[in-house]
PDB file of N, CA and C in Angstrom:
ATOM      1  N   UNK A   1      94.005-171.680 -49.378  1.00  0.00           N
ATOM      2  CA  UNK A   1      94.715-172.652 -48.569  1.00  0.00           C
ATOM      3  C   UNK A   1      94.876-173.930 -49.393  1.00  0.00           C
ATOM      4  N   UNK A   2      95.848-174.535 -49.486  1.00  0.00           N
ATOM      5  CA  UNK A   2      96.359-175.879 -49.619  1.00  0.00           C
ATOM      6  C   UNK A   2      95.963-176.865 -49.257  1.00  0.00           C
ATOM      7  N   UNK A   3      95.725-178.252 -49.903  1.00  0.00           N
ATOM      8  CA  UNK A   3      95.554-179.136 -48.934  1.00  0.00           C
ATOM      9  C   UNK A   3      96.607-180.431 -49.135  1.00  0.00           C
ATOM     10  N   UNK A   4      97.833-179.579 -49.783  1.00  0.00           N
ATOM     11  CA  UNK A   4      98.546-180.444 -49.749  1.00  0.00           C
ATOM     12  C   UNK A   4      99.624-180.537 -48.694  1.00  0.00           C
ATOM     13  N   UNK A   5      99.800-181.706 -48.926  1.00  0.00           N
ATOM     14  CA  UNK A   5     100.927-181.946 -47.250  1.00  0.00           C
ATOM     15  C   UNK A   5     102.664-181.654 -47.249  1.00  0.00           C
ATOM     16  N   UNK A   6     103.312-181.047 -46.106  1.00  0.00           N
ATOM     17  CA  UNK A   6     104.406-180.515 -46.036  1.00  0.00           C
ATOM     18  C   UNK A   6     105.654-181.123 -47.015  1.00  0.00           C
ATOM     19  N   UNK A   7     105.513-182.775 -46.969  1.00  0.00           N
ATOM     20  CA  UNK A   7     106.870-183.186 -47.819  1.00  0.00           C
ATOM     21  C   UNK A   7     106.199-183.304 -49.147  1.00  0.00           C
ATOM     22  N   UNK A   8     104.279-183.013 -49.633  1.00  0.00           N
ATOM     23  CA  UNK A   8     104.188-182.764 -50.929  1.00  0.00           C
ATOM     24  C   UNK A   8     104.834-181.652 -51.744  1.00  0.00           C
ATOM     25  N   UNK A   9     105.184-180.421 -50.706  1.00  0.00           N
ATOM     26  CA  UNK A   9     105.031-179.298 -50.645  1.00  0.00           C
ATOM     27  C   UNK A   9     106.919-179.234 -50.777  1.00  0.00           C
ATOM     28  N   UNK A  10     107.849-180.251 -50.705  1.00  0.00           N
ATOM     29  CA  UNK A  10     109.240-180.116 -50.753  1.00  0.00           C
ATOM     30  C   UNK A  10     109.640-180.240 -48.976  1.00  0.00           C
ATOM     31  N   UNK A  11     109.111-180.453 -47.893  1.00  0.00           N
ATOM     32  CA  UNK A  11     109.559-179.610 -46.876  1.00  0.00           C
ATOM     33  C   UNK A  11     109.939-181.016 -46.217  1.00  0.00           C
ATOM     34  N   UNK A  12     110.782-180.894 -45.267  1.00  0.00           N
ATOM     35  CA  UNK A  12     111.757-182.475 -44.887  1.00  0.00           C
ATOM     36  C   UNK A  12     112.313-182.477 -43.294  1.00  0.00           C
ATOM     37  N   UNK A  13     112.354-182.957 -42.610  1.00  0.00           N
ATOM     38  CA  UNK A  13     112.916-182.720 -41.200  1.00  0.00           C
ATOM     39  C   UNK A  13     114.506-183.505 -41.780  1.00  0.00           C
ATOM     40  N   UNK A  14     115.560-182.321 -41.743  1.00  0.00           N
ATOM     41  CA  UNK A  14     116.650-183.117 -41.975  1.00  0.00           C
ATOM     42  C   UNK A  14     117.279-183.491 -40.967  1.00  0.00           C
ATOM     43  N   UNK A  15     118.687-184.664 -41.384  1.00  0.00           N
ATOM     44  CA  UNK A  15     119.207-185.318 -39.986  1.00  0.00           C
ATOM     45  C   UNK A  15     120.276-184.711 -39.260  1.00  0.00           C
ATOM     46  N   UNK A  16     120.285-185.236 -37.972  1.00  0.00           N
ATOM     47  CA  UNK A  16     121.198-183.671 -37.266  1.00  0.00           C
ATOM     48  C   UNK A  16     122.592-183.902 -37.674  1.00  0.00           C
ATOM     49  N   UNK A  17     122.959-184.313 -38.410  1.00  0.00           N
ATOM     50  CA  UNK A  17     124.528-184.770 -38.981  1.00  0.00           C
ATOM     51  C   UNK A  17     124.416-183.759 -40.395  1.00  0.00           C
ATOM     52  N   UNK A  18     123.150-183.605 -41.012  1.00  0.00           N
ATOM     53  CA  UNK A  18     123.304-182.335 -42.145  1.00  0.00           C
ATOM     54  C   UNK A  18     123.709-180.867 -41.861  1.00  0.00           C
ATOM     55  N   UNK A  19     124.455-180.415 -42.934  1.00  0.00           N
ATOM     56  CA  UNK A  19     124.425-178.972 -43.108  1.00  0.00           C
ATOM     57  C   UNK A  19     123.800-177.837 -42.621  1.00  0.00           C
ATOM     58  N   UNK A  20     123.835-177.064 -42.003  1.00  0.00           N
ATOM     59  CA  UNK A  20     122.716-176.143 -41.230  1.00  0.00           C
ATOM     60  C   UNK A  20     123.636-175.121 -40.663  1.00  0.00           C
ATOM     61  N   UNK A  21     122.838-174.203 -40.946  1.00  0.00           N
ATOM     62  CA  UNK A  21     122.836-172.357 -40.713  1.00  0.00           C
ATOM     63  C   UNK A  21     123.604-172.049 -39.340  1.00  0.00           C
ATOM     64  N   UNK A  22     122.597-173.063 -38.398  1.00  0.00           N
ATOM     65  CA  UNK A  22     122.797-172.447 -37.226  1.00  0.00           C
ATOM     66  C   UNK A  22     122.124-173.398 -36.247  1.00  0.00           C
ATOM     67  N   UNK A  23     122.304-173.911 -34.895  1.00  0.00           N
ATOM     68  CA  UNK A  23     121.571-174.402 -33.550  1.00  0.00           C
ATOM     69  C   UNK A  23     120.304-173.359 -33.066  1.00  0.00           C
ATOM     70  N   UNK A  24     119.153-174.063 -32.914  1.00  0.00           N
ATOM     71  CA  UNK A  24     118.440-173.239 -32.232  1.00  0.00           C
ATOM     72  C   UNK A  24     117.999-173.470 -30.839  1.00  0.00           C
ATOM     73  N   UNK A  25     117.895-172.974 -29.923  1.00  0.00           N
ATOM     74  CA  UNK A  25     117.738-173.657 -28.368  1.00  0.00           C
ATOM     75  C   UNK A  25     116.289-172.440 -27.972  1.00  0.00           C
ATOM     76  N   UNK A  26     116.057-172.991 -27.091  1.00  0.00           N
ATOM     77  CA  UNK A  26     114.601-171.992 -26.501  1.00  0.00           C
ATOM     78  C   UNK A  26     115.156-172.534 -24.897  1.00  0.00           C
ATOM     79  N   UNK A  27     116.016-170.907 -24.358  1.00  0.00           N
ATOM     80  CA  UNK A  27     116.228-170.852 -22.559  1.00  0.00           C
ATOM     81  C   UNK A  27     114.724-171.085 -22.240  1.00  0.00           C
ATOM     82  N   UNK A  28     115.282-171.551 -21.228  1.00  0.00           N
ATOM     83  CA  UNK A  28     113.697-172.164 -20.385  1.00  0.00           C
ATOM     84  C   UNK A  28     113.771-170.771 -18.868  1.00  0.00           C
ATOM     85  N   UNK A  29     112.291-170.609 -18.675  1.00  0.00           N
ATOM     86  CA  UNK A  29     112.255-169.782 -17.612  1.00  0.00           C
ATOM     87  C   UNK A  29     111.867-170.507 -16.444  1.00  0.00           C
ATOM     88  N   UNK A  30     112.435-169.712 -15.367  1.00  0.00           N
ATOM     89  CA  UNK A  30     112.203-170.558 -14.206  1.00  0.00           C
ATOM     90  C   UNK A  30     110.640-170.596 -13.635  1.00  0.00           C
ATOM     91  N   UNK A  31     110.062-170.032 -14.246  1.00  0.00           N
ATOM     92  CA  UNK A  31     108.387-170.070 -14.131  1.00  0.00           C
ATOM     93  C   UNK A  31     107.809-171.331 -14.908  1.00  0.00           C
ATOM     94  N   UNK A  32     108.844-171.541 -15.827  1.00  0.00           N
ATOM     95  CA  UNK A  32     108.003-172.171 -17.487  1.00  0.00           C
ATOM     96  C   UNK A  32     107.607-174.104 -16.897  1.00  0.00           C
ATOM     97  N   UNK A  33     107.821-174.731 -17.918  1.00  0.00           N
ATOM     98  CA  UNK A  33     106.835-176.178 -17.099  1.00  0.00           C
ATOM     99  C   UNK A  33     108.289-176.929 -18.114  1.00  0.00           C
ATOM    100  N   UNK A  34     109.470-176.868 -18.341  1.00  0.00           N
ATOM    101  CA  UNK A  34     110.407-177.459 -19.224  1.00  0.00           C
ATOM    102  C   UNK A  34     111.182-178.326 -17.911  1.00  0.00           C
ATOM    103  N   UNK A  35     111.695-177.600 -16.964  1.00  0.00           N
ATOM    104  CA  UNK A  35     112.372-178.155 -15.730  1.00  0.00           C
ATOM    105  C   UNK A  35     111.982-177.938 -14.133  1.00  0.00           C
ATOM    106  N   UNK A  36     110.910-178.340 -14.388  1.00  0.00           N
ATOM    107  CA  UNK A  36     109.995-178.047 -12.333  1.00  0.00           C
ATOM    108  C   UNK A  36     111.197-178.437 -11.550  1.00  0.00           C
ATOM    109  N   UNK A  37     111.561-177.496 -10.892  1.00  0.00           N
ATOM    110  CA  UNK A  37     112.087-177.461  -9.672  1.00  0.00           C
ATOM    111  C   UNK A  37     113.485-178.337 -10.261  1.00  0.00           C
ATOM    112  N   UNK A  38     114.078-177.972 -11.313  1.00  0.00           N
ATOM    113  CA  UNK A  38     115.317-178.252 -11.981  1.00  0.00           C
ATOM    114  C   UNK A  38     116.096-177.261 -11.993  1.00  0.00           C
ATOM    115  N   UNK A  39     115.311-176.230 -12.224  1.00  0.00           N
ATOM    116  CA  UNK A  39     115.787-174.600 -13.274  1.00  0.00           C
ATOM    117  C   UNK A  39     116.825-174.461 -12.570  1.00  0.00           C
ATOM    118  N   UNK A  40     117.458-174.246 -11.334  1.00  0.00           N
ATOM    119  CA  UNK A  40     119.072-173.683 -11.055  1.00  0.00           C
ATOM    120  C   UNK A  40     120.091-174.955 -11.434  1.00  0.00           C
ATOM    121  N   UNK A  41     119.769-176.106 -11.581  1.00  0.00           N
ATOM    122  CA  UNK A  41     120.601-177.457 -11.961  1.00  0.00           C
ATOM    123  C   UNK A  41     120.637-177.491 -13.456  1.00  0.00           C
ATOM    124  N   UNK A  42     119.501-176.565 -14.135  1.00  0.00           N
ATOM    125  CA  UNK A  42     120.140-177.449 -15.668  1.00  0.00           C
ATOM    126  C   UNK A  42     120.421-176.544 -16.219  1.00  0.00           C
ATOM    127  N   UNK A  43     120.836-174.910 -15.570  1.00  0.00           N
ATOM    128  CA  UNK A  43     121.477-173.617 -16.506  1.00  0.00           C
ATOM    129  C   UNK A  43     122.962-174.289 -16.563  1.00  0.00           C
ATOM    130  N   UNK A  44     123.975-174.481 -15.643  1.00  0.00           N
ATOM    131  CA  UNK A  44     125.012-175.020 -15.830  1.00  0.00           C
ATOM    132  C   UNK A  44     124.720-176.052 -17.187  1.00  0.00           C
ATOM    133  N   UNK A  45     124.449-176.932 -17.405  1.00  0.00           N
ATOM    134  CA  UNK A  45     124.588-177.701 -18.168  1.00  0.00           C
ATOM    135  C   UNK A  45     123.798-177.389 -19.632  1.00  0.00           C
ATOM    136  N   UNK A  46     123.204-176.305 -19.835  1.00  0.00           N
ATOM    137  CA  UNK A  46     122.775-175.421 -20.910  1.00  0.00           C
ATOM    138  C   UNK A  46     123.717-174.544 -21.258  1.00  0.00           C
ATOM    139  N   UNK A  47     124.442-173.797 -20.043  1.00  0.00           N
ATOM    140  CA  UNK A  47     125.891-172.686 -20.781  1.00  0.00           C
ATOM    141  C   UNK A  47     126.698-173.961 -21.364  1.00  0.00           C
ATOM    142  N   UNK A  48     126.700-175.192 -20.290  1.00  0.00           N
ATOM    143  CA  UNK A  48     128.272-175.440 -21.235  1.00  0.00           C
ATOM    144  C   UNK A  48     127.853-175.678 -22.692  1.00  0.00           C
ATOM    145  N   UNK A  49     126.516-176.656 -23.099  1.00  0.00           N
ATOM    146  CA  UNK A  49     125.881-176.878 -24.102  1.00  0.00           C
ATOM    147  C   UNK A  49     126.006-176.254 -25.548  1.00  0.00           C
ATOM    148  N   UNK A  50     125.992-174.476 -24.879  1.00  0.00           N
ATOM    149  CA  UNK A  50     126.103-173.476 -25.831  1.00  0.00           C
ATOM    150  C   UNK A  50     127.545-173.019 -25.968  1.00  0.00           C
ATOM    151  N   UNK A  51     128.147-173.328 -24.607  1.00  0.00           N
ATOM    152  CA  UNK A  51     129.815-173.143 -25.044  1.00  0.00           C
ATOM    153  C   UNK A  51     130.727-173.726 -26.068  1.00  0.00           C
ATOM    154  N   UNK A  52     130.134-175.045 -25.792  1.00  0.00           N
ATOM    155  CA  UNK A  52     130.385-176.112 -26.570  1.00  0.00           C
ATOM    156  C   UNK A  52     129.978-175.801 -28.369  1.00  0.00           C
ATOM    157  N   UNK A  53     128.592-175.675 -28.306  1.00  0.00           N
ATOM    158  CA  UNK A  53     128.543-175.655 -29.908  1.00  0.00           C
ATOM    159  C   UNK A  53     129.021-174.663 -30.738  1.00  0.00           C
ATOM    160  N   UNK A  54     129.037-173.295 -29.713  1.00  0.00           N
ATOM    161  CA  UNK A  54     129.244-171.727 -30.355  1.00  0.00           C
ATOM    162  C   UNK A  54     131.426-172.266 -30.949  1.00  0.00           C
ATOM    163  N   UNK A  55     131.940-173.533 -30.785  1.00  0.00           N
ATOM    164  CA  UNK A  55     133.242-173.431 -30.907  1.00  0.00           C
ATOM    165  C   UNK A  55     133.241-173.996 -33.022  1.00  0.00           C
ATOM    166  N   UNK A  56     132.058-174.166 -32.786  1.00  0.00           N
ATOM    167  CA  UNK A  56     131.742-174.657 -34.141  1.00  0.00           C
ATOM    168  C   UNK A  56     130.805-174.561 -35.246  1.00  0.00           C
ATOM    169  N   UNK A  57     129.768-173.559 -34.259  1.00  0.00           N
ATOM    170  CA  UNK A  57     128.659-173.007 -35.190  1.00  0.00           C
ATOM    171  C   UNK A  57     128.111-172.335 -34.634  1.00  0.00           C
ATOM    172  N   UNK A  58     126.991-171.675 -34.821  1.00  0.00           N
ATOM    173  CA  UNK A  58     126.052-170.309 -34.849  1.00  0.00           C
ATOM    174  C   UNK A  58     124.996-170.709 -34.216  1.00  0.00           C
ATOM    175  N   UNK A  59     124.910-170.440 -32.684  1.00  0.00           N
ATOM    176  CA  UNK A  59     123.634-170.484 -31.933  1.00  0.00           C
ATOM    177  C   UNK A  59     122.609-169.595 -31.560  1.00  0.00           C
ATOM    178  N   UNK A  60     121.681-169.533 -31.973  1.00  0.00           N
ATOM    179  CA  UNK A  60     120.332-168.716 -31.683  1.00  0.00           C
ATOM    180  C   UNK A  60     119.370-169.303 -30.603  1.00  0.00           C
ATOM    181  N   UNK A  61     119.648-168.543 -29.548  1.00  0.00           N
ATOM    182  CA  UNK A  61     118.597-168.879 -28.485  1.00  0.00           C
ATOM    183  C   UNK A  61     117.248-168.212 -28.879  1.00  0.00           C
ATOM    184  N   UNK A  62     116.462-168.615 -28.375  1.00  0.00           N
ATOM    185  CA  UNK A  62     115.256-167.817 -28.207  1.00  0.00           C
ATOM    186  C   UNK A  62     114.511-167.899 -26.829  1.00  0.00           C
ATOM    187  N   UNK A  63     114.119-166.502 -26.262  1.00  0.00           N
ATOM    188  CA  UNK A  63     113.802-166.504 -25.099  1.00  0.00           C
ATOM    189  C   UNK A  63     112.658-165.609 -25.077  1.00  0.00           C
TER     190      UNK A  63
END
């Protein structure tokens, strides 16, 4: 193991205006603790979210 640290190591949180592969989103379940007693109000506004970006890039949900 290493004990050196992530940006010793090259690694960088880049800015959301850079270059990139793809969007990643994580659907929220209506069990999960992301939107209590939201979950049927914020799927509408998550499809359009993904409607929206898929017109311009590559979205990977994870669920």
């Amino acid at each position: 193991m290493t004990s050196q640290t992530p940006g010793a190591l090259g690694y960088r949180m880049p800015a959301e205006w850079e270059p990139h592969a793809a969007t990643w989103l994580s659907w929220p379940r209506r069990e999960g603790i992301s939107f209590p007693e939201s979950f049927d109000r914020v799927l509408p506004a998550l499809r359009a979210m993904v409607e929206a970006l898929i017109q311009s890039e590559q979205v990977c949900i994870n669920v």
